[in-house]
Protein backbone atom coordinates (compact mmCIF):
# COMPACT_ATOMS: atom_id res chain seq x y z
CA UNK A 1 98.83 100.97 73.18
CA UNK A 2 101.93 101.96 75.17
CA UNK A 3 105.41 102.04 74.50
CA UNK A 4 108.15 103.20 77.12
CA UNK A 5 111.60 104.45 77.14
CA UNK A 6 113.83 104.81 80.03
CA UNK A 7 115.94 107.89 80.51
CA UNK A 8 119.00 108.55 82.90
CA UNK A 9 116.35 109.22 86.06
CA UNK A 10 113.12 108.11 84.96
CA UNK A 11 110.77 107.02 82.07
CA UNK A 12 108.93 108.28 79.16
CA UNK A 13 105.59 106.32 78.05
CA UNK A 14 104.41 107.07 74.65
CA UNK A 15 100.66 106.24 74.55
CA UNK A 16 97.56 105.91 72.29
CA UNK A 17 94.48 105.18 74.23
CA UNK A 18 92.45 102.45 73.96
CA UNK A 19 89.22 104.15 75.20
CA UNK A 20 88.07 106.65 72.80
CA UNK A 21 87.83 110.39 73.99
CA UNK A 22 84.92 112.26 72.52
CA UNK A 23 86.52 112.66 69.23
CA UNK A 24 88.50 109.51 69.09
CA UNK A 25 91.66 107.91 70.57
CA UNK A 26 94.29 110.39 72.51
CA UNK A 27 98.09 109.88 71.24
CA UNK A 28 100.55 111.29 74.22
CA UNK A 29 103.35 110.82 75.85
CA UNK A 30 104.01 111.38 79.56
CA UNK A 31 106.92 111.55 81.98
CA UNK A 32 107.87 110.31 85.47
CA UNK A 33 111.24 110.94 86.93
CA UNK A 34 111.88 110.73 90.77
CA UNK A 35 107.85 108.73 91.65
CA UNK A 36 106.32 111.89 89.88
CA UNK A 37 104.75 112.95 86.73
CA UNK A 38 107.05 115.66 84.87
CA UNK A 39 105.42 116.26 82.08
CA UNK A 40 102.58 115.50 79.60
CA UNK A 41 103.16 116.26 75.66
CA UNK A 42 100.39 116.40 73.19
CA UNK A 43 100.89 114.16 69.90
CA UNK A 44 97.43 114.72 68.39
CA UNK A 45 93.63 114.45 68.68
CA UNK A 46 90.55 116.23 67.96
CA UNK A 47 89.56 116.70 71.46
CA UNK A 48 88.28 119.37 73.49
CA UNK A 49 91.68 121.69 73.80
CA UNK A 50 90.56 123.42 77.20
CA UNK A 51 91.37 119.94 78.97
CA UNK A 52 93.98 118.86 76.96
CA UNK A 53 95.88 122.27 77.40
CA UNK A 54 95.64 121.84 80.67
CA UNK A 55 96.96 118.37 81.37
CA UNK A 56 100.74 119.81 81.65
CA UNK A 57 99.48 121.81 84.71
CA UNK A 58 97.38 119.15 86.07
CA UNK A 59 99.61 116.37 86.61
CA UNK A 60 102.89 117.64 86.72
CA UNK A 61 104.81 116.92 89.74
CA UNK A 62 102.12 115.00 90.89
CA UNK A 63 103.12 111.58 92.70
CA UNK A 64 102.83 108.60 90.47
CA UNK A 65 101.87 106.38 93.49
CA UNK A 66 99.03 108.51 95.28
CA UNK A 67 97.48 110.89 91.89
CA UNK A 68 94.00 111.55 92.10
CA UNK A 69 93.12 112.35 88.31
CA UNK A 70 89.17 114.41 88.35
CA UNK A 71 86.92 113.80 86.00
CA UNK A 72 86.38 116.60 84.35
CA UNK A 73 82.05 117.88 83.76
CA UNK A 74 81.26 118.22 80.33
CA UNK A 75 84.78 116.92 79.04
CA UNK A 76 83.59 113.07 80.71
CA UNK A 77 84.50 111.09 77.66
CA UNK A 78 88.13 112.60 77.80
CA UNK A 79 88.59 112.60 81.19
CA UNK A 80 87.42 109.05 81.52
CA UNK A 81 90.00 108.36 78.34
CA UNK A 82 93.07 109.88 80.05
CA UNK A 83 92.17 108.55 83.23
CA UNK A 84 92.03 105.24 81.79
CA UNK A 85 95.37 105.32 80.10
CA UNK A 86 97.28 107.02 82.88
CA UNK A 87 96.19 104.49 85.44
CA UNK A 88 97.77 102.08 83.53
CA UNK A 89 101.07 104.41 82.51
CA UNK A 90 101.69 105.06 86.45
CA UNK A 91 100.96 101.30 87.46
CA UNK A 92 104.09 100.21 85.31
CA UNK A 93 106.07 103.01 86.06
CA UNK A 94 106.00 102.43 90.28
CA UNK A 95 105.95 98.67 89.73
C-alpha cells in the first residue's frame, strides 16, 4: 500500500510493500524533490539490516526517471521487495 504527501518542492510516499521481503512486508517512506530520490526512512521490518542500512546511500539523489535499482546476491527476496515497491513509488511521482 502507498500513501503520498506533497511538500513545498516535492513528495513524500509512505509505503508498505506488497511483496514480502525475506522476513515479511517492508514499511518505508521515501522522498523525491527536484526528479530525484532524497531520501529513504526506515519504519520497520525484520529484514536483513546490511541492505536496509544502506538504502539511504543507494538511492539518494538518484533520478526518479532513469534509477537502476541492483538486486542485491543473497538479500534477493528484499531486493526484489524494494524494487518492486519503488518502481511503482517513482512511476507516480514523474507521472
Amino acid at each position: 500500500s502507498v500513501t503520498s504527501s506533497s511538500l513545498t518542492d516535492g513528495m513524500v510516499y509512505t509505503c508498505t510493500t506488497n511483496q514480502k521481503g525475506y522476513a515479511g512486508q517492508i514499511s518505508f517512506q521515501v522522498t523525491f524533490a527536484q526528479g530525484k530520490f532524497l531520501a529513504y526512512t526506515d519504519l520497520g521490518n525484520s529484514e536483513t539490516k546490511s541492505l536496509i542500512g544502506q538504502m539511504n546511500s543507494k538511492i539518494s539523489g538518484v533520478s526518479a526517471t532513469n534509477y537502476a535499482f541492483e538486486i542485491v546476491s543473497g538479500e534477493t527476496f528484499t531486493s526484489k521487495a524494494l524494487k518492486s515497491a519503488l518502481d511503482v513509488i517513482a512511476a507516480d511521482y514523474c507521472k
